[in-house]
C-alpha atoms as a PDB file:
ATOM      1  CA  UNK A   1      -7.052   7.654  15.961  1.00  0.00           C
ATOM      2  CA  UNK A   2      -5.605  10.972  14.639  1.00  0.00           C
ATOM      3  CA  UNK A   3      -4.803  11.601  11.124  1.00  0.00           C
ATOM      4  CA  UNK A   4      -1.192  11.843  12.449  1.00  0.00           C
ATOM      5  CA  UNK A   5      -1.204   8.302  14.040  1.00  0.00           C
ATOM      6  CA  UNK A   6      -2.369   7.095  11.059  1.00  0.00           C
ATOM      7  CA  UNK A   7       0.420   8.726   9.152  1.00  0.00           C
ATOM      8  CA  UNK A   8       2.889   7.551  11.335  1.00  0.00           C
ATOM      9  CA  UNK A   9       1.820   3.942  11.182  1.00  0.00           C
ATOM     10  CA  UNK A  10       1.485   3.858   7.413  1.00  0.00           C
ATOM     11  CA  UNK A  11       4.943   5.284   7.326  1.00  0.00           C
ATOM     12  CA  UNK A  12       6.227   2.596   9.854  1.00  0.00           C
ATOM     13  CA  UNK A  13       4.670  -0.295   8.274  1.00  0.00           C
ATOM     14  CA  UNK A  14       5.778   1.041   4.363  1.00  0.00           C
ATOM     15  CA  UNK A  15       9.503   0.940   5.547  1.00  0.00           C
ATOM     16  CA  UNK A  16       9.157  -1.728   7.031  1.00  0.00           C
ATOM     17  CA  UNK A  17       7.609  -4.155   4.633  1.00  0.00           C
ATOM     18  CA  UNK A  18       9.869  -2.361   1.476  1.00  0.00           C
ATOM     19  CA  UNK A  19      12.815  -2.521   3.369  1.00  0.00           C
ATOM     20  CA  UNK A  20      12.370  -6.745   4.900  1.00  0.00           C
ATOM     21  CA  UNK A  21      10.634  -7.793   1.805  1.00  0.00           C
ATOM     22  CA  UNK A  22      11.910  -5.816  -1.134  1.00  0.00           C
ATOM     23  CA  UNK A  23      15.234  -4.920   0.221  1.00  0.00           C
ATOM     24  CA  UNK A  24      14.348  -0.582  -0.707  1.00  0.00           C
ATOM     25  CA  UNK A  25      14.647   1.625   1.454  1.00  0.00           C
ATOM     26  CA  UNK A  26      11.540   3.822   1.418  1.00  0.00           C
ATOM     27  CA  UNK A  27      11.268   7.862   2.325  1.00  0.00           C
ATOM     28  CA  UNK A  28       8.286   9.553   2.930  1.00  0.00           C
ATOM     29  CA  UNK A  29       7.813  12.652   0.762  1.00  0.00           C
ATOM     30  CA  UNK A  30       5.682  15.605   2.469  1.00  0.00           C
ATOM     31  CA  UNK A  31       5.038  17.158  -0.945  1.00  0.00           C
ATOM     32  CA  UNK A  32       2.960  15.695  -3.736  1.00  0.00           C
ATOM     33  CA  UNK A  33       4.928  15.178  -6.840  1.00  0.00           C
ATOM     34  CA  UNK A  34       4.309  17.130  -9.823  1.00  0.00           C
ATOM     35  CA  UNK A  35       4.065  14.426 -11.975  1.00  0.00           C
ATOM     36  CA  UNK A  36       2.931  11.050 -10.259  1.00  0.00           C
ATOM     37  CA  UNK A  37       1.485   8.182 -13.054  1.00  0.00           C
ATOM     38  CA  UNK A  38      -0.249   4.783 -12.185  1.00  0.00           C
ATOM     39  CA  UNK A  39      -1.917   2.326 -14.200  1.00  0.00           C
ATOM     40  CA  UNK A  40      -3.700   0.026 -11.640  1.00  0.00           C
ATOM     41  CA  UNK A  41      -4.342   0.436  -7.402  1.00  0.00           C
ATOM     42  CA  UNK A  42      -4.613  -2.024  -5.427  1.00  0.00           C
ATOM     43  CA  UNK A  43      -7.171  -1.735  -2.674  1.00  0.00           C
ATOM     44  CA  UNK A  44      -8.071  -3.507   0.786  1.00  0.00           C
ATOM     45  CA  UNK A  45     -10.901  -3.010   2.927  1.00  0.00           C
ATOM     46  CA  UNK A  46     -10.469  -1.957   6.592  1.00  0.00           C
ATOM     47  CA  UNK A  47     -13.636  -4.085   8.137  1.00  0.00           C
ATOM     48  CA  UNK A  48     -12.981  -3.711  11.943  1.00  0.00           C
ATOM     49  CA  UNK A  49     -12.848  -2.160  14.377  1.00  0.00           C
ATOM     50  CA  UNK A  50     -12.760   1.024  12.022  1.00  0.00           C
ATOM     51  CA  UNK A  51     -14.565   0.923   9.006  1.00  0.00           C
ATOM     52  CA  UNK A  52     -11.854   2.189   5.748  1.00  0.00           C
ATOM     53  CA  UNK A  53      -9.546   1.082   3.120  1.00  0.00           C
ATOM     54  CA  UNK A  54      -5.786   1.255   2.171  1.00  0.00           C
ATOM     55  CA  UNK A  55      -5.279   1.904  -1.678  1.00  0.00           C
ATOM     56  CA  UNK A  56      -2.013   1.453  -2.991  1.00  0.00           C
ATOM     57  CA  UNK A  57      -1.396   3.333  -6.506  1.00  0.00           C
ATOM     58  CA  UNK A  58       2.523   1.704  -7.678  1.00  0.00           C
ATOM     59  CA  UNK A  59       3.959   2.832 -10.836  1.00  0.00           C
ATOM     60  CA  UNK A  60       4.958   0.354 -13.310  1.00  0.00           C
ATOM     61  CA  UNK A  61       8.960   0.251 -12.650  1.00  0.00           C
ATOM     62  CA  UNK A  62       7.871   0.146  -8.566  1.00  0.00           C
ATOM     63  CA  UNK A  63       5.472  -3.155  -9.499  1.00  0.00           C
ATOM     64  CA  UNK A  64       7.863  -5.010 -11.648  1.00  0.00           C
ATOM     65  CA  UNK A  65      11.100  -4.570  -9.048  1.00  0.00           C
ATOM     66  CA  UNK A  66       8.654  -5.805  -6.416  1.00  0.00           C
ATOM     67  CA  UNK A  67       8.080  -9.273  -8.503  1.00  0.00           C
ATOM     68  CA  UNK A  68      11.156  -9.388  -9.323  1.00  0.00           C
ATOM     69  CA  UNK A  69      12.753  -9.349  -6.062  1.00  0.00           C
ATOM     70  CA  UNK A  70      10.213 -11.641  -4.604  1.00  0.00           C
ATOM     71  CA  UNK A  71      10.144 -14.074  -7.309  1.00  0.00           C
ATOM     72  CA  UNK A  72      13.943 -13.889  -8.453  1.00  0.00           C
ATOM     73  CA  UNK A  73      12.506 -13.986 -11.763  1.00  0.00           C
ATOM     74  CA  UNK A  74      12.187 -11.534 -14.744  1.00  0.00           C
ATOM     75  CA  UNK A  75       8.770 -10.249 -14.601  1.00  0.00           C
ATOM     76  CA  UNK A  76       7.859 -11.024 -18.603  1.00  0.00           C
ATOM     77  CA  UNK A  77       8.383 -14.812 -17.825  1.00  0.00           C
ATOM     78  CA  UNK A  78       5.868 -14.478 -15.218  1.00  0.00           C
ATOM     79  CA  UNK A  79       2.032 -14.981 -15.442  1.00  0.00           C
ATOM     80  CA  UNK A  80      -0.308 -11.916 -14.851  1.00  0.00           C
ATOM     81  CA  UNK A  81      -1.723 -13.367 -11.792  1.00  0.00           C
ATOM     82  CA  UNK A  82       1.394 -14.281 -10.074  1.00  0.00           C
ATOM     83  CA  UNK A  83       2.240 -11.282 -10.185  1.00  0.00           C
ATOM     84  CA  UNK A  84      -0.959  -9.403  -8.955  1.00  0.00           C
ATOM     85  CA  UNK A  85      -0.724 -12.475  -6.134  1.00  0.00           C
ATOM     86  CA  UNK A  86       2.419 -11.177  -5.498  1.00  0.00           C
ATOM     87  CA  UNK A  87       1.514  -6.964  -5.191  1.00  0.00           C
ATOM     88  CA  UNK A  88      -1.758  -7.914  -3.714  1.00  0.00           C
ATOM     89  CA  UNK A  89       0.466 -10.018  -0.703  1.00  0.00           C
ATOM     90  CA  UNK A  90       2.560  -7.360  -0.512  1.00  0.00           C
ATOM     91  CA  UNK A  91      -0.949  -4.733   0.395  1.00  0.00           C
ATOM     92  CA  UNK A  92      -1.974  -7.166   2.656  1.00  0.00           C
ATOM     93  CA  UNK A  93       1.486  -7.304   4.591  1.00  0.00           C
ATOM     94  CA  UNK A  94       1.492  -3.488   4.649  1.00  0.00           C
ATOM     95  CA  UNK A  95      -2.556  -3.400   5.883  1.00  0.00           C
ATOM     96  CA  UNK A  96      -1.522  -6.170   8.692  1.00  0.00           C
ATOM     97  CA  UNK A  97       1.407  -4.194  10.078  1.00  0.00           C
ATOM     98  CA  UNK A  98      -0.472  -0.995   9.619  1.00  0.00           C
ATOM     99  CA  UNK A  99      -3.464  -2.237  11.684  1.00  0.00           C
ATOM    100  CA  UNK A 100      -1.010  -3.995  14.144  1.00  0.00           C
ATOM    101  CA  UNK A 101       1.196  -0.361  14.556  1.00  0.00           C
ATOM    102  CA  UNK A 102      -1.930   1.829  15.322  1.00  0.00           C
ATOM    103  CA  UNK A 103      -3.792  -0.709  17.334  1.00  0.00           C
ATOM    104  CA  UNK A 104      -1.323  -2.161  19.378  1.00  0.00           C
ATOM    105  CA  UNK A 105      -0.372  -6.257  19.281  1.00  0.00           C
ATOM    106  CA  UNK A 106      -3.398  -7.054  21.684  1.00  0.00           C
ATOM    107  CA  UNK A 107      -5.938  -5.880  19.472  1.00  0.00           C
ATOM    108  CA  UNK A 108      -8.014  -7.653  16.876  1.00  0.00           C
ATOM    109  CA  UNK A 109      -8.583  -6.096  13.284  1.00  0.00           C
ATOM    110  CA  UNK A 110     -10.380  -7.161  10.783  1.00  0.00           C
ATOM    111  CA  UNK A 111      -9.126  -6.719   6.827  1.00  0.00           C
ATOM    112  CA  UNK A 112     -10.763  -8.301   3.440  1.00  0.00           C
ATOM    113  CA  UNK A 113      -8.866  -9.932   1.080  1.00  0.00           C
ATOM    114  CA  UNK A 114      -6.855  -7.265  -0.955  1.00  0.00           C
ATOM    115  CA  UNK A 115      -8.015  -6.386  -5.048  1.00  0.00           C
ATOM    116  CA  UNK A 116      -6.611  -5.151  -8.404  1.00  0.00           C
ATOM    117  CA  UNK A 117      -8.682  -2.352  -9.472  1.00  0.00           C
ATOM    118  CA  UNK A 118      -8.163   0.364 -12.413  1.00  0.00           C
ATOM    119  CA  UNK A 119      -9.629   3.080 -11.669  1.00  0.00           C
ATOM    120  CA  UNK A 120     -10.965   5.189  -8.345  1.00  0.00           C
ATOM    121  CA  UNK A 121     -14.670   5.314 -10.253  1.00  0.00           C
ATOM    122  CA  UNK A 122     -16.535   2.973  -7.120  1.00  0.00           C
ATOM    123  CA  UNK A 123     -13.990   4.112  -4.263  1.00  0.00           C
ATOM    124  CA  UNK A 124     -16.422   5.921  -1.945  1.00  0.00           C
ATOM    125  CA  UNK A 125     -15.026   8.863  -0.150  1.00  0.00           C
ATOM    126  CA  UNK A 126     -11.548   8.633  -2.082  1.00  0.00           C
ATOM    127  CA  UNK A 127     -11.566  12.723  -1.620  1.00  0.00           C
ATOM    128  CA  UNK A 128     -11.451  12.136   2.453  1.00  0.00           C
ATOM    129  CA  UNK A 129      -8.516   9.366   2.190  1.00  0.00           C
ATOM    130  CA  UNK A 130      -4.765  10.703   3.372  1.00  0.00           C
ATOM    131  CA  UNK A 131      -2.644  10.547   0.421  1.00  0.00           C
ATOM    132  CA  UNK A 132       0.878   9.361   2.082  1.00  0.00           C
ATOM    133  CA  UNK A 133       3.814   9.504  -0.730  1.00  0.00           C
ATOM    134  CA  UNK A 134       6.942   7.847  -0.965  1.00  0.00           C
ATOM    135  CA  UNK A 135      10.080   7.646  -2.702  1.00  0.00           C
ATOM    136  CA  UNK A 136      11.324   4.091  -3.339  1.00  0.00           C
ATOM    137  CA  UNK A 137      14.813   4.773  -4.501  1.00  0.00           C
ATOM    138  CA  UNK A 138      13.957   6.461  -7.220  1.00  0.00           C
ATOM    139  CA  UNK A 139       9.773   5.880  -7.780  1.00  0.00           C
ATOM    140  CA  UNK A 140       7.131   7.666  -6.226  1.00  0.00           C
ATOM    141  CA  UNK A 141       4.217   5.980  -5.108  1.00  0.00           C
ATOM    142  CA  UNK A 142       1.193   6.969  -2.889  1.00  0.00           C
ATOM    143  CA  UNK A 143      -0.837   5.177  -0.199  1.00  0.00           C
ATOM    144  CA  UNK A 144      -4.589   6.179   0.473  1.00  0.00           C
ATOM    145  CA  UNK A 145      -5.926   5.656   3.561  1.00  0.00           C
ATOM    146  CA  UNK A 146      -9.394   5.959   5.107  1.00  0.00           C
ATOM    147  CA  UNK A 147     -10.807   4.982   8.116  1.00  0.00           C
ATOM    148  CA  UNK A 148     -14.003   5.947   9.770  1.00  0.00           C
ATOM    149  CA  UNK A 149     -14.344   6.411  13.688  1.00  0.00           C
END
């Protein structure tokens, strides 16, 4: 698995999941942004048959479209954990189509169940993860991946 592969899977499985389940259309954006501001990631562990994560950092605006599109309701009438249920499902869909696009259909992968976490402080290796950016009509987000052969 090439760092490239893995790139071009993430991208695949971003546009795909943003575009069926959010109705965006997603780009991927080859230079960091100058500015790019998160206030929680949400993480999954890669268990099999790589060892690795995905970490998802979403700006605020990003999250709250997400929830509302999926939930057809306005995200302050909504409890805090559906919505994290809601952006976690959405990591997990990404990981799953991500794992499915490198690997092929035929192979088995194993994930964990995805997190809410605040900061990168217990994120081993973050410094060795691709950072993948994308525009979602108008905010930036970034994907972190890692995995180890």
């Amino acid at each position: 698995m090439t760092k490239e592969k893995i790139k071009k899977s993430m991208i695949k499985a971003i546009e795909s999941v943003f575009s069926e389940m959010v109705f965006i259309d997603t780009n991927h954006i080859d230079e960091k942004p100058e500015e790019f501001v998160y206030t929680q990631i949400l993480y999954i562990d890669i268990i099999s048959p790589s060892n690795g994560y995905i970490i998802a950092y979403l700006p605020i605006d990003l999250r709250k479209t997400i929830v509302e599109t999926i939930h057809s309701t306005d995200w302050d009438e909504m409890h805090a954990t559906e919505i994290d249920d809601c952006l976690l499902e959405i990591l997990n869909v990404i990981a799953g189509n991500f794992m499915t696009d490198l690997l092929g259909h035929n192979e088995k992968y194993n994930i964990s169940f995805p997190a809410v976490n605040y900061d990168e402080e217990d994120i081993e290796n973050i410094d060795s993860s691709q950072e993948i950016y994308f525009d979602a009509e108008g905010p930036v987000f970034r994907i972190n991946v890692l995995l180890n052969s």
